[in-house]
PDB file of N, CA and C in Angstrom:
ATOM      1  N   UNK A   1      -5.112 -10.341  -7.959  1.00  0.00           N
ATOM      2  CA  UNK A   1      -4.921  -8.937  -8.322  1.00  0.00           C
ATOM      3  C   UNK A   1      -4.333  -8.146  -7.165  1.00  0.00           C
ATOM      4  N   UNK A   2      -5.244  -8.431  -5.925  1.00  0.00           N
ATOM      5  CA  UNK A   2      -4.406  -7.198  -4.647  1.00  0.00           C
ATOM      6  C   UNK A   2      -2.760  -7.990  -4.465  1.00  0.00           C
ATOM      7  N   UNK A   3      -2.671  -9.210  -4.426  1.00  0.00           N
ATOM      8  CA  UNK A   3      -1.261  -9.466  -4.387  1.00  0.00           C
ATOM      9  C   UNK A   3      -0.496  -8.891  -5.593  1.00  0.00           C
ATOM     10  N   UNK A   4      -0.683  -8.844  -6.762  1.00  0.00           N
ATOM     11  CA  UNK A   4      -0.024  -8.321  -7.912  1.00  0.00           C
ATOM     12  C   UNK A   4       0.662  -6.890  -7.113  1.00  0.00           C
ATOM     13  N   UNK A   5      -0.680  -6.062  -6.689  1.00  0.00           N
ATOM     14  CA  UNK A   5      -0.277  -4.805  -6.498  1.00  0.00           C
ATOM     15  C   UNK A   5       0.230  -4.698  -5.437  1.00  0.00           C
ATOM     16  N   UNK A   6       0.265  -5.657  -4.348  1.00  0.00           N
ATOM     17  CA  UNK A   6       1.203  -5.431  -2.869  1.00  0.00           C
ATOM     18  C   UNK A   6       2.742  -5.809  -3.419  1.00  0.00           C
ATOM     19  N   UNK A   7       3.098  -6.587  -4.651  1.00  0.00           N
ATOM     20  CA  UNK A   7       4.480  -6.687  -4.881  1.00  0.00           C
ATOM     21  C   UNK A   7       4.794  -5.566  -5.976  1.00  0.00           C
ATOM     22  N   UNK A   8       3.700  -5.115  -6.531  1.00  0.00           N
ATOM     23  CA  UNK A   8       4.420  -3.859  -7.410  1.00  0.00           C
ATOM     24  C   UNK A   8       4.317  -2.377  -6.636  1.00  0.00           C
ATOM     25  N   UNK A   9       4.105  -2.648  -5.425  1.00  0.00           N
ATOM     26  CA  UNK A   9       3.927  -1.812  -4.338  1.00  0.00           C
ATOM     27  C   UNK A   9       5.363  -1.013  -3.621  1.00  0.00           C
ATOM     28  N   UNK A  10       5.826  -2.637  -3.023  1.00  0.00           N
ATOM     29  CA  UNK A  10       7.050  -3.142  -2.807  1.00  0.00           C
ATOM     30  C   UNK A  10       8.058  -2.523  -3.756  1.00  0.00           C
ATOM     31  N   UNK A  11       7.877  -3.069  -5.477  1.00  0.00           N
ATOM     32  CA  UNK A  11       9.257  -2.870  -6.084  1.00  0.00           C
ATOM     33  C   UNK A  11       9.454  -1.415  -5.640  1.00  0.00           C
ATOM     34  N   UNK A  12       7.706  -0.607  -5.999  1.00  0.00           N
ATOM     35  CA  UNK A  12       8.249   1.238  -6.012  1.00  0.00           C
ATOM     36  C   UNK A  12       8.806   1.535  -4.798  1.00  0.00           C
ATOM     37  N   UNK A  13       8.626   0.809  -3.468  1.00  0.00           N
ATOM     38  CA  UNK A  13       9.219   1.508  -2.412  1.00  0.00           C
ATOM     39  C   UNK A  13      10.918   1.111  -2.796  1.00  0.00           C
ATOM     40  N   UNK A  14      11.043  -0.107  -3.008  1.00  0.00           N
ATOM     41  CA  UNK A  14      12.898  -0.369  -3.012  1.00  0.00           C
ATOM     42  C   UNK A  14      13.403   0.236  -3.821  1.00  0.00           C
ATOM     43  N   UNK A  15      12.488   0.914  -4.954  1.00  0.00           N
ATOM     44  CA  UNK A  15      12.826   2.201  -5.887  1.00  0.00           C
ATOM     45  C   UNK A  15      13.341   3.390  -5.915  1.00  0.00           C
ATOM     46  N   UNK A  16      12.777   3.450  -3.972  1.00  0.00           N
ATOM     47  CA  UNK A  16      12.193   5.195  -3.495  1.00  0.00           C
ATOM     48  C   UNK A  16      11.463   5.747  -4.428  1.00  0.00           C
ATOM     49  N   UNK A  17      10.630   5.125  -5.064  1.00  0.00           N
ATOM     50  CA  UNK A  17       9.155   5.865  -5.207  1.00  0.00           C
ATOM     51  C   UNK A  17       8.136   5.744  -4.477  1.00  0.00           C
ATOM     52  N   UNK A  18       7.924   7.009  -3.287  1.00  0.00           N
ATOM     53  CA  UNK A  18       7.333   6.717  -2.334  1.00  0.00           C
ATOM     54  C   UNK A  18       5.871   7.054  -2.457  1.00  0.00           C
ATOM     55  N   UNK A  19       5.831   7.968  -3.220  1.00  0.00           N
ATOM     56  CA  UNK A  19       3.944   8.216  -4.100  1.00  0.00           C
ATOM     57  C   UNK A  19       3.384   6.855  -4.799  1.00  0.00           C
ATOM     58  N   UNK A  20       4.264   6.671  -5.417  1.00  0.00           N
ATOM     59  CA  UNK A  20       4.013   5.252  -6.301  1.00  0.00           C
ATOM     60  C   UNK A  20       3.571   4.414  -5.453  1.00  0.00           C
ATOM     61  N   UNK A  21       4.331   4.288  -4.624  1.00  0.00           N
ATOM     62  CA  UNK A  21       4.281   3.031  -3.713  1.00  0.00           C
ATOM     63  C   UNK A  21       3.093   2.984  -2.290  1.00  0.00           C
ATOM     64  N   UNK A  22       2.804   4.362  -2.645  1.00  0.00           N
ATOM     65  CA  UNK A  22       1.030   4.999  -1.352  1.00  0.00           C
ATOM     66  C   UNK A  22       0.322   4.746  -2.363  1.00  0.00           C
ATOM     67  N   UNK A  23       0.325   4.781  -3.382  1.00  0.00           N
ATOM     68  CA  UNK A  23      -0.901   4.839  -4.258  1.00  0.00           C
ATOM     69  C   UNK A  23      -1.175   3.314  -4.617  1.00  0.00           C
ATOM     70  N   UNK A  24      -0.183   2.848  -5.179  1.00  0.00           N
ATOM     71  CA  UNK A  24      -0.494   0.979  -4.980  1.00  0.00           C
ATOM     72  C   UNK A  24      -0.756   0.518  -3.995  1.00  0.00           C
ATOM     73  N   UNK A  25      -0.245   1.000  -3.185  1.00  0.00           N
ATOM     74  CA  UNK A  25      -1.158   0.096  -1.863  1.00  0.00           C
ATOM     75  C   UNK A  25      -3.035   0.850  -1.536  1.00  0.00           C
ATOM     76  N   UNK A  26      -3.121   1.811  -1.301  1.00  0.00           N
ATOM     77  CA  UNK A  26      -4.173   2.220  -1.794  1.00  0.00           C
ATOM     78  C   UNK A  26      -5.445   1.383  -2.621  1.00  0.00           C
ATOM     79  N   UNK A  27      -4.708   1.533  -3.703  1.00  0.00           N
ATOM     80  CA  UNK A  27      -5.587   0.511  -4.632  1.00  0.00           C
ATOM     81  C   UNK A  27      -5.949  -1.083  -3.669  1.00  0.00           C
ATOM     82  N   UNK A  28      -4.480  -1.168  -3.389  1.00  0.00           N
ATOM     83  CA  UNK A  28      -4.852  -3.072  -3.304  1.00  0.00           C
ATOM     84  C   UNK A  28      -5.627  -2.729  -1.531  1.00  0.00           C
ATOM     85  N   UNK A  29      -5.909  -1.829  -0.916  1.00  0.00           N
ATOM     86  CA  UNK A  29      -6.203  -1.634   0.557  1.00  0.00           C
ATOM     87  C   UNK A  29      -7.797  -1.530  -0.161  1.00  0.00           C
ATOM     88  N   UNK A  30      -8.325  -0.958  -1.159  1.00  0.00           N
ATOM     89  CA  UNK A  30      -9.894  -0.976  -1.695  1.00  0.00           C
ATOM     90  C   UNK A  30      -9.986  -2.188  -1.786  1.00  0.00           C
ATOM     91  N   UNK A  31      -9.288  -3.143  -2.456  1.00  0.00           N
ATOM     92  CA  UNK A  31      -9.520  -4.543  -2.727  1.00  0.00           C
ATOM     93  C   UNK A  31      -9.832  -5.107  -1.751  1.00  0.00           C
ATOM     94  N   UNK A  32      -8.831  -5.443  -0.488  1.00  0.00           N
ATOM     95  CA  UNK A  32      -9.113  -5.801   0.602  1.00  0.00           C
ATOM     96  C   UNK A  32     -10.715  -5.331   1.891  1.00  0.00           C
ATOM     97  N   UNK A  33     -10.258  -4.463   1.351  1.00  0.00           N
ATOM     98  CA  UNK A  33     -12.029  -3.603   2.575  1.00  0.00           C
ATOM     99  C   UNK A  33     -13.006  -4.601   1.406  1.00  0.00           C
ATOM    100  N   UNK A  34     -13.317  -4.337  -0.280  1.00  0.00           N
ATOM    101  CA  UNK A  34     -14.445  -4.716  -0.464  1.00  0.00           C
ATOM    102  C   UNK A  34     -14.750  -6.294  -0.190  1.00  0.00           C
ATOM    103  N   UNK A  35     -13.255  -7.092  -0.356  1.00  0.00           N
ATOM    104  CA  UNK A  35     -13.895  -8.287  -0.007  1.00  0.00           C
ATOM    105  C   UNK A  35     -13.375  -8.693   1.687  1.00  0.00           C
ATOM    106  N   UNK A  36     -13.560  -7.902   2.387  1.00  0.00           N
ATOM    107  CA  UNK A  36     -13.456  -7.502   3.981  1.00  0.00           C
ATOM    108  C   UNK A  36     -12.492  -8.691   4.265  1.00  0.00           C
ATOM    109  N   UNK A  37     -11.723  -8.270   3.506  1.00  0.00           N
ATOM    110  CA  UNK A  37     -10.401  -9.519   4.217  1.00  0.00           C
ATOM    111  C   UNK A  37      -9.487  -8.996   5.524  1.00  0.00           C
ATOM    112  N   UNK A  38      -8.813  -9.273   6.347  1.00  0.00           N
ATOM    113  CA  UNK A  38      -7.915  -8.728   7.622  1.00  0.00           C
ATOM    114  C   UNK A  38      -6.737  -8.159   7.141  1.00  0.00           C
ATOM    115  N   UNK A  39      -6.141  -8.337   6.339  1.00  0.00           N
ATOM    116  CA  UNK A  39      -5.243  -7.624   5.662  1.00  0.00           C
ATOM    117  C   UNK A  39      -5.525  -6.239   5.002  1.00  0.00           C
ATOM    118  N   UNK A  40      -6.842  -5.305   4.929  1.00  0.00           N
ATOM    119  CA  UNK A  40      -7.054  -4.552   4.959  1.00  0.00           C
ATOM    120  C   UNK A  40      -6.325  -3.348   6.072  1.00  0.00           C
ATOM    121  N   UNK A  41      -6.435  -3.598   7.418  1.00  0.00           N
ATOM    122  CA  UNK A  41      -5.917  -2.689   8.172  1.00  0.00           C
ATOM    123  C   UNK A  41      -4.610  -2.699   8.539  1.00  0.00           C
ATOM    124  N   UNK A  42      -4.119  -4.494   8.147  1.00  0.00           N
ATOM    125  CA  UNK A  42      -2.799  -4.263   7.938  1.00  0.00           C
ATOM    126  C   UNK A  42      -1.840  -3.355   6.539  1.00  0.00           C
ATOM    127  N   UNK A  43      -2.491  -3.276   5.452  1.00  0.00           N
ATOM    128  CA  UNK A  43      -1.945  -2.194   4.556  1.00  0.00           C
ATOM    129  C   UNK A  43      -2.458  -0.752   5.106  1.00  0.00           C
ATOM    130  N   UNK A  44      -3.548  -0.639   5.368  1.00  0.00           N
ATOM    131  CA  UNK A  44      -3.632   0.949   5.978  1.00  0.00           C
ATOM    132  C   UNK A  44      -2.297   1.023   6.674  1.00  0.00           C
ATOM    133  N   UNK A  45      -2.139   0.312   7.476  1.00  0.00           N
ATOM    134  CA  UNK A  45      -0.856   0.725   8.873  1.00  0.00           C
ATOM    135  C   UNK A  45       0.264   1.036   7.981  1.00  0.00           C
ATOM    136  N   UNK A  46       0.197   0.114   6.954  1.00  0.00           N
ATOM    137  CA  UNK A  46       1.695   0.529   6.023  1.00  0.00           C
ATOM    138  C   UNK A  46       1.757   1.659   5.438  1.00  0.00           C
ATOM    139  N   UNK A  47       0.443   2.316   4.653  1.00  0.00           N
ATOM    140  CA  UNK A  47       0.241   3.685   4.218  1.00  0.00           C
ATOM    141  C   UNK A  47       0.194   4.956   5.193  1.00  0.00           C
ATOM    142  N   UNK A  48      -0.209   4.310   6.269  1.00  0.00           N
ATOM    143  CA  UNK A  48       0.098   5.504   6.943  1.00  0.00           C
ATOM    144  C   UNK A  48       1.813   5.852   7.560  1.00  0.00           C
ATOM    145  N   UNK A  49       1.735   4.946   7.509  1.00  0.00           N
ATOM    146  CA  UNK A  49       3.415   4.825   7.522  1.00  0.00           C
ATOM    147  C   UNK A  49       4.234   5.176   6.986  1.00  0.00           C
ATOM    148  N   UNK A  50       3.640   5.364   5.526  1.00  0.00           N
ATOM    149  CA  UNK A  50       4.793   5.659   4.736  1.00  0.00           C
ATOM    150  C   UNK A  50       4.029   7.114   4.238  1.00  0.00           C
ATOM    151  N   UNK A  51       3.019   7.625   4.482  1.00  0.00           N
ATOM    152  CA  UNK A  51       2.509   8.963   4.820  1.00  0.00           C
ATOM    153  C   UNK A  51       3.015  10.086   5.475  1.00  0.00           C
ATOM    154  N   UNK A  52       3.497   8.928   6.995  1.00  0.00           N
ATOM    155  CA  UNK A  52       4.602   9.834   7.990  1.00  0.00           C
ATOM    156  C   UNK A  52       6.124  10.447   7.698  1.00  0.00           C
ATOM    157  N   UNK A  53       6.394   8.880   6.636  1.00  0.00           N
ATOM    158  CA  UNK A  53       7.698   9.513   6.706  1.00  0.00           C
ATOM    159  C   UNK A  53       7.577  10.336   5.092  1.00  0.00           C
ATOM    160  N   UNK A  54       6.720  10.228   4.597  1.00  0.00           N
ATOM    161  CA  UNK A  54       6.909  11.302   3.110  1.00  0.00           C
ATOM    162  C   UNK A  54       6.709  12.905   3.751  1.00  0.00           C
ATOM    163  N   UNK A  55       6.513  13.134   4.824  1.00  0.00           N
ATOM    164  CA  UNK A  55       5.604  14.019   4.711  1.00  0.00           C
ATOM    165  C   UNK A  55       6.747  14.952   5.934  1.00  0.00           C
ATOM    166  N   UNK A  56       8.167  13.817   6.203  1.00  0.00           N
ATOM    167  CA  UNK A  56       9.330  14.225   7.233  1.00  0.00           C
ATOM    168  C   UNK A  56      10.142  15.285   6.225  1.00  0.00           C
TER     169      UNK A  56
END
């Protein structure tokens, strides 16, 4: 499931849907914290990332 949503994550960014694409990762970043996998803080870094530049 969190991989589903890290590639339908993906399509919205190559979309430029950049809400779309914070909010799917989002989701799949809950997935990751509850089953405390390391890839958790690697999608935060990406949301905040793409936080910075929505927000240019």
């Amino acid at each position: 499931m969190s991989e589903l949503l890290m590639d339908e994550a993906r399509q919205a960014l190559g979309k430029g849907d950049l809400q779309t694409a914070i909010q799917t990762y989002r989701k799949a970043a809950r997935i990751f914290e509850e089953r405390k996998d390391s890839r958790y803080q690697e999608v935060e870094q990406i949301i905040a990332e793409l936080e910075r530049n929505a927000n240019k």
